[in-house]
C-alpha atoms as a PDB file:
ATOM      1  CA  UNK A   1    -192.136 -99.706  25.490  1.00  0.00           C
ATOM      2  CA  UNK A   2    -193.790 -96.729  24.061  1.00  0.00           C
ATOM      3  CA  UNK A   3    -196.773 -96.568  26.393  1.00  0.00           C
ATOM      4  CA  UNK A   4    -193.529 -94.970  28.977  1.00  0.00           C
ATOM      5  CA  UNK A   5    -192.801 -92.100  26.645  1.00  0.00           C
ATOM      6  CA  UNK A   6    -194.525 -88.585  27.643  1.00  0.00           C
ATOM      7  CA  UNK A   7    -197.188 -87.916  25.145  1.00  0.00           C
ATOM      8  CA  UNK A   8    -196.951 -91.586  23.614  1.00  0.00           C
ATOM      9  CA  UNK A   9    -200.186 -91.703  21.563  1.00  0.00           C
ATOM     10  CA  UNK A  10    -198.349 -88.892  19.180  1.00  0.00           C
ATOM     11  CA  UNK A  11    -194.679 -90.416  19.856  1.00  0.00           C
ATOM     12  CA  UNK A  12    -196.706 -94.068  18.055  1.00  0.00           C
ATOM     13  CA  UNK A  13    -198.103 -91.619  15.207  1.00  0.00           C
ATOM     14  CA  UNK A  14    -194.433 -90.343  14.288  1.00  0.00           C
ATOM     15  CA  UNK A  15    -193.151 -93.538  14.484  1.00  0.00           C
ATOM     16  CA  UNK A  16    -195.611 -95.464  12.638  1.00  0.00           C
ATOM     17  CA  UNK A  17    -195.581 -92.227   9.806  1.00  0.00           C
ATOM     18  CA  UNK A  18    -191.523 -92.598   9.556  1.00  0.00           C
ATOM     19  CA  UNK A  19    -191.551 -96.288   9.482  1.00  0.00           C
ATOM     20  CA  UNK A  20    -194.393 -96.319   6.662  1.00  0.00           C
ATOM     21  CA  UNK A  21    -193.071 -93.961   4.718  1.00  0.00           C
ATOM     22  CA  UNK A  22    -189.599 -95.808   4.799  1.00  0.00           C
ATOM     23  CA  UNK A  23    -190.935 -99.211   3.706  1.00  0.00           C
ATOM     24  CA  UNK A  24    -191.761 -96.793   0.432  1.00  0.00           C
ATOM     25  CA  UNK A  25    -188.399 -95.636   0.570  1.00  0.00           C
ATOM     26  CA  UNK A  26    -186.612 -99.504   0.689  1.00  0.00           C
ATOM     27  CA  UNK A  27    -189.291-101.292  -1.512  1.00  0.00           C
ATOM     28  CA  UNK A  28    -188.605 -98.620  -4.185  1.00  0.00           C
ATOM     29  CA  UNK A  29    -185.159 -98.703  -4.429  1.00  0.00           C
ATOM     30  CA  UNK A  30    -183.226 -99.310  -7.213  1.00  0.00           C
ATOM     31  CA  UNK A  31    -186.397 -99.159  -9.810  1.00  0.00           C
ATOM     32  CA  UNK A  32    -186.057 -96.852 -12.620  1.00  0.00           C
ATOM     33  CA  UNK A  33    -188.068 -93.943 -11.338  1.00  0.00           C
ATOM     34  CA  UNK A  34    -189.989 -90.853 -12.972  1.00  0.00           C
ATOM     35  CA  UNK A  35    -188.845 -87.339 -11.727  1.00  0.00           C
ATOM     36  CA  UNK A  36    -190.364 -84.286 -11.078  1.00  0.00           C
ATOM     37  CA  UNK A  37    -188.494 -81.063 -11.651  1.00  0.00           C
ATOM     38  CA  UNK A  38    -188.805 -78.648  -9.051  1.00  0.00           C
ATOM     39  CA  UNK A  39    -185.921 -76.153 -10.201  1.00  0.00           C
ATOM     40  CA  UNK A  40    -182.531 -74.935  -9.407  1.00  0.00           C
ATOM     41  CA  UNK A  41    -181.225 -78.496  -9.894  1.00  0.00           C
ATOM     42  CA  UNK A  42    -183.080 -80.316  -7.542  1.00  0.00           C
ATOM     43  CA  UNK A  43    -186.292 -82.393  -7.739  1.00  0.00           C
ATOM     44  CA  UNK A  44    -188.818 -85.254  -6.817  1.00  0.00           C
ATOM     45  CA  UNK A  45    -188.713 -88.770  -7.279  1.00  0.00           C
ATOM     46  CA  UNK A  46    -191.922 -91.303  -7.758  1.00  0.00           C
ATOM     47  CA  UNK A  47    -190.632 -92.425  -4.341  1.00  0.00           C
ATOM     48  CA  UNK A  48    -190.386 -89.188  -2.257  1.00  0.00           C
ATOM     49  CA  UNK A  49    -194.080 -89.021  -3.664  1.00  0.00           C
ATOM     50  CA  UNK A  50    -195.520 -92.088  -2.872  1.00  0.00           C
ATOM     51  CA  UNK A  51    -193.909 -92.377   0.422  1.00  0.00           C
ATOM     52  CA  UNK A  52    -195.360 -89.240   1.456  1.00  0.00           C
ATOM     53  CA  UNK A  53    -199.021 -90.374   0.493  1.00  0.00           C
ATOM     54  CA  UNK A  54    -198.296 -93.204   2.714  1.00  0.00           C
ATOM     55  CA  UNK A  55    -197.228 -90.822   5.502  1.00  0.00           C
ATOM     56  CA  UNK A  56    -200.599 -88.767   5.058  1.00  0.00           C
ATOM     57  CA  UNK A  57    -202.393 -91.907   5.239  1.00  0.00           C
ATOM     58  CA  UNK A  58    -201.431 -92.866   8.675  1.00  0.00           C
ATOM     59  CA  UNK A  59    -201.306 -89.377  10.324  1.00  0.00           C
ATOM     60  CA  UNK A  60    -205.083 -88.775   8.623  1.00  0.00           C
ATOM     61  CA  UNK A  61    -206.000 -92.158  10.353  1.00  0.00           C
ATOM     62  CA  UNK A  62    -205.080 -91.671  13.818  1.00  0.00           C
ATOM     63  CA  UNK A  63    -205.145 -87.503  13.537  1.00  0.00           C
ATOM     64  CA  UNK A  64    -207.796 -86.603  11.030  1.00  0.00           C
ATOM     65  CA  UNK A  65    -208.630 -83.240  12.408  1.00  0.00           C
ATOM     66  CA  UNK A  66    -204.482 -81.853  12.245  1.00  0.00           C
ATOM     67  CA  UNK A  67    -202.877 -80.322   8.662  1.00  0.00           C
ATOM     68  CA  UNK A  68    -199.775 -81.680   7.664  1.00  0.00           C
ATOM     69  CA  UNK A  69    -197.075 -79.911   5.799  1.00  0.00           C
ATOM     70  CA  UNK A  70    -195.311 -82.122   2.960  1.00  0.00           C
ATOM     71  CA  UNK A  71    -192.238 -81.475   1.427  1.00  0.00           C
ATOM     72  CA  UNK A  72    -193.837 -82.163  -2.013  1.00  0.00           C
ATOM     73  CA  UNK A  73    -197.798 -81.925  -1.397  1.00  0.00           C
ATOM     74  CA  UNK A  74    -197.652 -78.959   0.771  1.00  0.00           C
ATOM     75  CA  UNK A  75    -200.441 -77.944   3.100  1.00  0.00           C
ATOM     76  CA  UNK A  76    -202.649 -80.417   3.195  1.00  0.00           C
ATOM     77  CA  UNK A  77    -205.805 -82.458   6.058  1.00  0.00           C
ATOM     78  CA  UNK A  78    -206.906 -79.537   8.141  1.00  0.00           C
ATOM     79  CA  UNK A  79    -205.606 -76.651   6.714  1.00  0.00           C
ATOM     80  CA  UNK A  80    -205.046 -73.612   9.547  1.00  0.00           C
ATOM     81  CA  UNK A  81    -205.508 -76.621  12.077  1.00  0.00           C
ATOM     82  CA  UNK A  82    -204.042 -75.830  15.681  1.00  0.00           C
ATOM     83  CA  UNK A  83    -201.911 -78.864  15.036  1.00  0.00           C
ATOM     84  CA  UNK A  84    -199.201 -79.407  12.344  1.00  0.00           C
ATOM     85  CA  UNK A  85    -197.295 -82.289  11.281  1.00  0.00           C
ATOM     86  CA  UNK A  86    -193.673 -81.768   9.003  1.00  0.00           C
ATOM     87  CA  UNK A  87    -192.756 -84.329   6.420  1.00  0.00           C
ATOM     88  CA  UNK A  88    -189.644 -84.875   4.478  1.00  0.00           C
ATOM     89  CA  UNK A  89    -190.656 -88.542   2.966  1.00  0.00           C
ATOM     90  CA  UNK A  90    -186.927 -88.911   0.850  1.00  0.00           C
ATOM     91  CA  UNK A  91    -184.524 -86.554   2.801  1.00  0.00           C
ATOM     92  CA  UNK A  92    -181.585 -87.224   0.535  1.00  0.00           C
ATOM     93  CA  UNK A  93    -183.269 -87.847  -2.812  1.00  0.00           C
ATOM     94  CA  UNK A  94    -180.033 -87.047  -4.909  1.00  0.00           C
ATOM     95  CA  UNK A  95    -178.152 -89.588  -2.887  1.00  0.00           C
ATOM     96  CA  UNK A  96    -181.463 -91.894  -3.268  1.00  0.00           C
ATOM     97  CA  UNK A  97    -181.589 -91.212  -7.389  1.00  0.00           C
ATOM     98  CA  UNK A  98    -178.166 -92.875  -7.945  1.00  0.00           C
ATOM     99  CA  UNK A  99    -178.210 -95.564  -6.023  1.00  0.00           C
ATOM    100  CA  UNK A 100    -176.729 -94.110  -2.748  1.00  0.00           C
ATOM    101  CA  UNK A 101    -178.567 -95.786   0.627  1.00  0.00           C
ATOM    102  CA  UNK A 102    -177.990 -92.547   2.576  1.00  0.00           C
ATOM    103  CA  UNK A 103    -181.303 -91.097   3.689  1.00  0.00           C
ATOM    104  CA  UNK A 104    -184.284 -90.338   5.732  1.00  0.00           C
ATOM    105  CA  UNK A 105    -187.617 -89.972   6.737  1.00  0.00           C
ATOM    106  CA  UNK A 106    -188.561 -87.104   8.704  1.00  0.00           C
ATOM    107  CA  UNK A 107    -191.934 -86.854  10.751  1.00  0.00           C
ATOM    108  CA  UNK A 108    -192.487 -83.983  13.464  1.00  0.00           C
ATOM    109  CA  UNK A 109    -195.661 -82.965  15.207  1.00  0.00           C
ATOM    110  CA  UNK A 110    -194.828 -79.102  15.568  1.00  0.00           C
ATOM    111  CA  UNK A 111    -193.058 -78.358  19.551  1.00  0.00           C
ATOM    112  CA  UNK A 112    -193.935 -81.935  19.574  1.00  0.00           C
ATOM    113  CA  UNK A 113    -192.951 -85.604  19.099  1.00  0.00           C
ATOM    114  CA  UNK A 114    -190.682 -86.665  15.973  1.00  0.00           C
ATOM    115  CA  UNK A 115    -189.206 -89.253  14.431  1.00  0.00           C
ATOM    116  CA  UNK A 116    -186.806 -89.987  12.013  1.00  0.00           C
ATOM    117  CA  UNK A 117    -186.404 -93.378  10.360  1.00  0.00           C
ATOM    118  CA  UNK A 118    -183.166 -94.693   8.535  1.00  0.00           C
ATOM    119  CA  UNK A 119    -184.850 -97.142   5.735  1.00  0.00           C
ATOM    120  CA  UNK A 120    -181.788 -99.170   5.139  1.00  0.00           C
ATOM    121  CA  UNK A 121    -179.625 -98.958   8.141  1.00  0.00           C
ATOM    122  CA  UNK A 122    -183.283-100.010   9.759  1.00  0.00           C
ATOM    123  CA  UNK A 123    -183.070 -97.865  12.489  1.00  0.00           C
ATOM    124  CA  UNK A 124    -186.202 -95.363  14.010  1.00  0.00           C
ATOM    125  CA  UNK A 125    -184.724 -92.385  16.018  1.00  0.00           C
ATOM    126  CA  UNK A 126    -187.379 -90.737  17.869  1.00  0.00           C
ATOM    127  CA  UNK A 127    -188.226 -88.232  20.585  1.00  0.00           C
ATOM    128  CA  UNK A 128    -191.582 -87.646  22.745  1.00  0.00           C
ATOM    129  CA  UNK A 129    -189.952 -83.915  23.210  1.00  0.00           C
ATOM    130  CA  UNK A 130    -188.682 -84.445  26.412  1.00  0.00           C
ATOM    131  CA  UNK A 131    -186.086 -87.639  26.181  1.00  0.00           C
ATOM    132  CA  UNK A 132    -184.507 -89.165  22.802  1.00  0.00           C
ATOM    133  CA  UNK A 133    -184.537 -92.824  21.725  1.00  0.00           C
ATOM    134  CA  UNK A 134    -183.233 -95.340  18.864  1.00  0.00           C
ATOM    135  CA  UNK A 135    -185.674 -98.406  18.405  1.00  0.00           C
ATOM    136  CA  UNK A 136    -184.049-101.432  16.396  1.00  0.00           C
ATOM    137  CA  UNK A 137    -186.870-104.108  15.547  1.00  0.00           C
ATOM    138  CA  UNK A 138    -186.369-106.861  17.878  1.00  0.00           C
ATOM    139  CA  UNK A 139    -184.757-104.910  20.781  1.00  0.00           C
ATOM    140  CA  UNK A 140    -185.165-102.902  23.519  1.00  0.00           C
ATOM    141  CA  UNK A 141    -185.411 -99.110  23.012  1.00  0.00           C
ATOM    142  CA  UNK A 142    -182.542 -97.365  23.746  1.00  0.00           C
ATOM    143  CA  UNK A 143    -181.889 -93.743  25.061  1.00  0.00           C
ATOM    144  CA  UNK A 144    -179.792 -91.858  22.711  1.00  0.00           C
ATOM    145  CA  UNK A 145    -176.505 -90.410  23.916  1.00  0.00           C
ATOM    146  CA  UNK A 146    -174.543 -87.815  22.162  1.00  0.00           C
ATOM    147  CA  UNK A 147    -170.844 -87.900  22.397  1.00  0.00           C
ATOM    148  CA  UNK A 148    -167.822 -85.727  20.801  1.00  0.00           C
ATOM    149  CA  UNK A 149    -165.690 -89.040  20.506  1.00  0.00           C
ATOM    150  CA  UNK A 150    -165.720 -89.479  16.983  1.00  0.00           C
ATOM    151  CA  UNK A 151    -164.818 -85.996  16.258  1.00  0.00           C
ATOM    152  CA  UNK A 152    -166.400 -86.500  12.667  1.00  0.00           C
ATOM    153  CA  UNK A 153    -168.197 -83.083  11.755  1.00  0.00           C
ATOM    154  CA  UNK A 154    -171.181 -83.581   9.245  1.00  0.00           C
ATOM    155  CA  UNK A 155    -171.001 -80.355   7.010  1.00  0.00           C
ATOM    156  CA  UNK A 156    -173.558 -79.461   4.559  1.00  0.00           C
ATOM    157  CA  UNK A 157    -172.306 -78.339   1.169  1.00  0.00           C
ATOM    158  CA  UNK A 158    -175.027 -78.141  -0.429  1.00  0.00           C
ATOM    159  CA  UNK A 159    -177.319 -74.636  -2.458  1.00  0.00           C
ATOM    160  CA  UNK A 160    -178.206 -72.692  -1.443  1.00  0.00           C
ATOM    161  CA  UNK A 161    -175.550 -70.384   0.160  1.00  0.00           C
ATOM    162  CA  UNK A 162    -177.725 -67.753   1.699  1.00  0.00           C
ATOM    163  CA  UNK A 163    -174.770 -66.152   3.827  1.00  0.00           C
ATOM    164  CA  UNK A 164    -172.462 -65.808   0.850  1.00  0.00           C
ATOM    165  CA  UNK A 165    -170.454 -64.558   0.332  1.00  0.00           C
ATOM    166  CA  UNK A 166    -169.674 -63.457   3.449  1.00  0.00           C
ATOM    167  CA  UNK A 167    -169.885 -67.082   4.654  1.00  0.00           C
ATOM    168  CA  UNK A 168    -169.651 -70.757   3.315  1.00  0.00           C
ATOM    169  CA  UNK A 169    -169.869 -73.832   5.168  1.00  0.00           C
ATOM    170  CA  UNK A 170    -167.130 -74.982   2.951  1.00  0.00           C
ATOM    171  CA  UNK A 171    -165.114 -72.142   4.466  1.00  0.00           C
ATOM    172  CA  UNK A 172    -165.372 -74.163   7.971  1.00  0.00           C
ATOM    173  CA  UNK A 173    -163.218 -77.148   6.477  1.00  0.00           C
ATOM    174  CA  UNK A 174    -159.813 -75.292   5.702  1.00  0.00           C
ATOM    175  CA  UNK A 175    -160.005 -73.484   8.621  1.00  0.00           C
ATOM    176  CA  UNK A 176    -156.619 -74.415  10.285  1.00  0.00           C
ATOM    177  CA  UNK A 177    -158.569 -75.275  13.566  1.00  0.00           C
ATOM    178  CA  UNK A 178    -161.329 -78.210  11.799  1.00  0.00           C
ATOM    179  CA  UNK A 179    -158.658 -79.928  10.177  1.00  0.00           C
ATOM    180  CA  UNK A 180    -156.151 -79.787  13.602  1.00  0.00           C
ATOM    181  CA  UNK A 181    -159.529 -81.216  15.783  1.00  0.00           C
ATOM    182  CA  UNK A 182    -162.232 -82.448  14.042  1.00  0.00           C
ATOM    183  CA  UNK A 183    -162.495 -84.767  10.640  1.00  0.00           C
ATOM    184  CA  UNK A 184    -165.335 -83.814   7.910  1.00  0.00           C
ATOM    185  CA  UNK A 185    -167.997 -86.009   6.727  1.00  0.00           C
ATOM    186  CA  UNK A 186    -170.304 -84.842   3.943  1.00  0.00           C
ATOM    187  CA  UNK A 187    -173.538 -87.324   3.457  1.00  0.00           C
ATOM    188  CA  UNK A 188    -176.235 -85.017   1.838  1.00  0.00           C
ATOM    189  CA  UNK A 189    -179.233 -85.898   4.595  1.00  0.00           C
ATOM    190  CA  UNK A 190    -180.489 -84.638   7.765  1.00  0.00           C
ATOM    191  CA  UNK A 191    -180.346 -88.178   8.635  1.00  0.00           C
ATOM    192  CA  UNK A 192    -176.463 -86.705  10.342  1.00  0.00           C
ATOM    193  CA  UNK A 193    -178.612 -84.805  12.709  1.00  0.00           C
ATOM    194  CA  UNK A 194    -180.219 -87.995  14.109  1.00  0.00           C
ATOM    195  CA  UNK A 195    -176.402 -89.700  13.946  1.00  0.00           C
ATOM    196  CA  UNK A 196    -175.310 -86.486  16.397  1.00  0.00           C
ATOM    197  CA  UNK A 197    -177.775 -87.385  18.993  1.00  0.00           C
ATOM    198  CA  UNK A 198    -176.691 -90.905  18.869  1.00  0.00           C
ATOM    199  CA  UNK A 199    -173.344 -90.421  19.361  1.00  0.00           C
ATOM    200  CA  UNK A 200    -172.072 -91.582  15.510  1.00  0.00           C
ATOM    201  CA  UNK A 201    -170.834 -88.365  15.008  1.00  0.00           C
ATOM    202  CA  UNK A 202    -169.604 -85.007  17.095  1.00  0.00           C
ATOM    203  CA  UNK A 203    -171.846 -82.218  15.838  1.00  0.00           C
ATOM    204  CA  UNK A 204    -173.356 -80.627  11.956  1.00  0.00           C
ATOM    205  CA  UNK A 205    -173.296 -77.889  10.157  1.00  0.00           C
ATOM    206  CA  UNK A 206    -175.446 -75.820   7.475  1.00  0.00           C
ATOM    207  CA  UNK A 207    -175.969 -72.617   6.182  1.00  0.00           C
ATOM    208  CA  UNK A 208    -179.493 -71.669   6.119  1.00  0.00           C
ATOM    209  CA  UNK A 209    -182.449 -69.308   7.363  1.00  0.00           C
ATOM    210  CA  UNK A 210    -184.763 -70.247  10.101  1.00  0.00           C
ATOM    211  CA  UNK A 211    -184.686 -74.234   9.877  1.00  0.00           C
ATOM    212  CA  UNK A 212    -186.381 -74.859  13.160  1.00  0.00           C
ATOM    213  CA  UNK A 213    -189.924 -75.207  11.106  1.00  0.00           C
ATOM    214  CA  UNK A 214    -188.394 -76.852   7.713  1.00  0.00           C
ATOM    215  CA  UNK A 215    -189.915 -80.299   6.775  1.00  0.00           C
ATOM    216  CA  UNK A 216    -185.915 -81.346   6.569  1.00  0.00           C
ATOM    217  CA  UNK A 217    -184.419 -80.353   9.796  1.00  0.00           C
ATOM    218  CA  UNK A 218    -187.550 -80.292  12.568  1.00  0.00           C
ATOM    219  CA  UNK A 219    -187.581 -83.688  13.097  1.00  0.00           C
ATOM    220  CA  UNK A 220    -184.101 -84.043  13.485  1.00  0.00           C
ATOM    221  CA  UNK A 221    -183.663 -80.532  15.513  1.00  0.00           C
ATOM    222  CA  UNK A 222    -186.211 -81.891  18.270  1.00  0.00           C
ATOM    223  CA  UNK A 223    -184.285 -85.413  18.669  1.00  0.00           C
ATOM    224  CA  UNK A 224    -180.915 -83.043  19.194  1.00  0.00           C
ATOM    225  CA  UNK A 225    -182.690 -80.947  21.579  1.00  0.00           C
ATOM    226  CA  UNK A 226    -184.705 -84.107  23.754  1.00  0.00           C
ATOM    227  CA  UNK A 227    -180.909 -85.754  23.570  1.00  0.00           C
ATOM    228  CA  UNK A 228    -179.075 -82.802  25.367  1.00  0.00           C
ATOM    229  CA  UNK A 229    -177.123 -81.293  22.137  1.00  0.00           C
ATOM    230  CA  UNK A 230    -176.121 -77.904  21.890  1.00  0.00           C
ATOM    231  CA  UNK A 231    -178.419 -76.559  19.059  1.00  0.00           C
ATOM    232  CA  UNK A 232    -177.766 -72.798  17.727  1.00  0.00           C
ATOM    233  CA  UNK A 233    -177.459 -70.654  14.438  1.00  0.00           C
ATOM    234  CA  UNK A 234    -174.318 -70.422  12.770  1.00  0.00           C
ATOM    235  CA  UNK A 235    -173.371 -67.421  14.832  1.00  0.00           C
ATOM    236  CA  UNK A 236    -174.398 -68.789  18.257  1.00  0.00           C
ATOM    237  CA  UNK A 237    -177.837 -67.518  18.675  1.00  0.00           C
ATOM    238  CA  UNK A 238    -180.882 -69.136  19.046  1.00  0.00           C
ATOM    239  CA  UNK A 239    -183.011 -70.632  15.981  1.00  0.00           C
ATOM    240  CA  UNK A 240    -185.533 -68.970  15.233  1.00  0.00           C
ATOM    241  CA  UNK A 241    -187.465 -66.488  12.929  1.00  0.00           C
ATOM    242  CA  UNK A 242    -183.737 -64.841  12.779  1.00  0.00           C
ATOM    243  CA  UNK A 243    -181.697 -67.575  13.267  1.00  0.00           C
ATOM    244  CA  UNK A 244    -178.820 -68.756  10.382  1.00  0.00           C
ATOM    245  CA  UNK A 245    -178.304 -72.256   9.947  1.00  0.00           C
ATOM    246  CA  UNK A 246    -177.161 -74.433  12.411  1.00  0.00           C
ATOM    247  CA  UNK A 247    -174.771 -76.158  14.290  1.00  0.00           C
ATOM    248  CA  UNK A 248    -175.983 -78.825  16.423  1.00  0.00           C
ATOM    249  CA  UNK A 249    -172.927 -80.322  18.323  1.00  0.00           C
ATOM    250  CA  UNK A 250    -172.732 -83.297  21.043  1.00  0.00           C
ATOM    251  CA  UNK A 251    -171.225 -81.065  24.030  1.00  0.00           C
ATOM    252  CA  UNK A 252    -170.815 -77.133  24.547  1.00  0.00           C
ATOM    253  CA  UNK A 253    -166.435 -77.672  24.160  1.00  0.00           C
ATOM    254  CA  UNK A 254    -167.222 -78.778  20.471  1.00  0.00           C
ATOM    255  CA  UNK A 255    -170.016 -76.289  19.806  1.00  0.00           C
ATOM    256  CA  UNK A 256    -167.649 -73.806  21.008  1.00  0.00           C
ATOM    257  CA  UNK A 257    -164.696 -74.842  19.205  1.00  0.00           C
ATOM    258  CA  UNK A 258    -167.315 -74.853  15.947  1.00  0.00           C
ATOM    259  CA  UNK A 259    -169.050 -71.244  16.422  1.00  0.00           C
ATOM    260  CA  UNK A 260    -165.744 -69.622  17.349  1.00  0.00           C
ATOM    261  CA  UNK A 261    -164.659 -71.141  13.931  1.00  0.00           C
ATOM    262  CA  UNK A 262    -167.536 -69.922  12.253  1.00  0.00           C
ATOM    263  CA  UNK A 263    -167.636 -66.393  13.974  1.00  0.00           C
ATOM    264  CA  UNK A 264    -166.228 -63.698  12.032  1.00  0.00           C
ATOM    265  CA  UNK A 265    -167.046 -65.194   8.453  1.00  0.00           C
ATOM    266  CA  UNK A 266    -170.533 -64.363   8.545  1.00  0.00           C
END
């Protein structure tokens, strides 16, 4: 069904880079695994690095003249190229390092087609930047649907806590108004942002600079956006060069509900 999808040669690319990268990501599992230290606590496994190669591979195949930005290799292919791809190959490598099957694979052409694979729950969410879509091997694609039904809030908790200490995410969950409405879920992967615009859960939220151009959130920002969420900064602005964070919610009542919770903390 691809060939339907505006822009489908790159839509393909994304999915065949997040789908590659997470047959790394499966087959690896559970080995013992060498790490690389990259500092304040958190680092690389032999997986995050080998799935990226694997990533690079296919996006130099079918896009050898665009530069791709890796969350361990850096800049790399064209370098300064009009074009720029974002990989996260292991978003959720703590969770991955202990045995915990919660995390993604992140591929995003810049203001252009993503994809985010889920290696275990084997499930590719991806977006040509216009409309949002879950492909399940074996069956039809399906357009993804955000909903605040669940109520279940995916906050991150994790350093660093550039708003502090005027403002925590972990503030946001005893706030008497979260616990009255909404029910917390902590999972340690942007892999929650793809589960917003699929309806498994009601909106997310993280601390943060300007995310819209990380390697761990584009991806899963431009499925939000092509799915109809609500996608601002902490305080309600746009993301951006000044944006905060984020909150990505299913409909503008819970984004509301969220931001007015938020406001005044920050």
């Amino acid at each position: 069904m691809t060939d339907s999808y505006a822009g489908s040669d790159d839509v393909a690319v994304a999915i065949a880079g997040a789908r590659a990268g997470a047959d790394v990501v499966r087959d690896m599992y559970g080995r013992r695994l060498g790490r690389t230290d990259k500092g304040a606590g958190d680092f690389a496994t032999d997986a995050d690095v080998e799935a990226e190669k694997t990533i690079l591979g296919v996006i130099r195949a079918a896009r050898p003249d665009d530069e791709v930005l890796g969350e361990e290799g850096g800049r790399q292919g064209a370098v300064g190229a009009a074009r720029q791809w974002l990989v996260d190959p292991l978003c959720g490598t703590l969770n991955y390092a202990v045995g915990t099957a919660l995390v993604a694979v992140n591929v995003a052409l810049r203001e252009g087609p993503a994809a985010v694979a889920d290696p275990f729950g084997g499930e590719v969410f991806f977006t040509d930047g216009e409309s949002a879509w879950l492909r399940r091997d074996g069956a039809d694609d399906v357009r993804l649907a955000p909903s605040p039904a669940t109520r279940l809030v995916d906050v991150n908790l994790d350093p660093p806590f550039p708003s502090a200490p005027g403002f925590r995410t972990v503030d946001l969950l005893a706030h008497p108004g979260f616990v009255e409405r909404f029910r917390p879920r902590v999972v340690s992967t942007t892999l929650a942002l793809a589960w917003v615009a699929a309806g498994k859960r009601a909106a997310y939220v993280t601390d943060g600079g300007d995310l819209s151009r990380s390697v761990h959130f584009a991806a899963g920002i431009a499925l939000c956006r092509a799915a109809g969420c609500v996608v601002t900064g902490i305080d309600g602005a746009p993301t951006g060069e000044a944006g905060r964070g984020l909150v990505v919610a299913a409909d503008d009542e819970t984004h509301g509900l969220l931001v007015s919770m938020l406001r005044g903390r920050g």
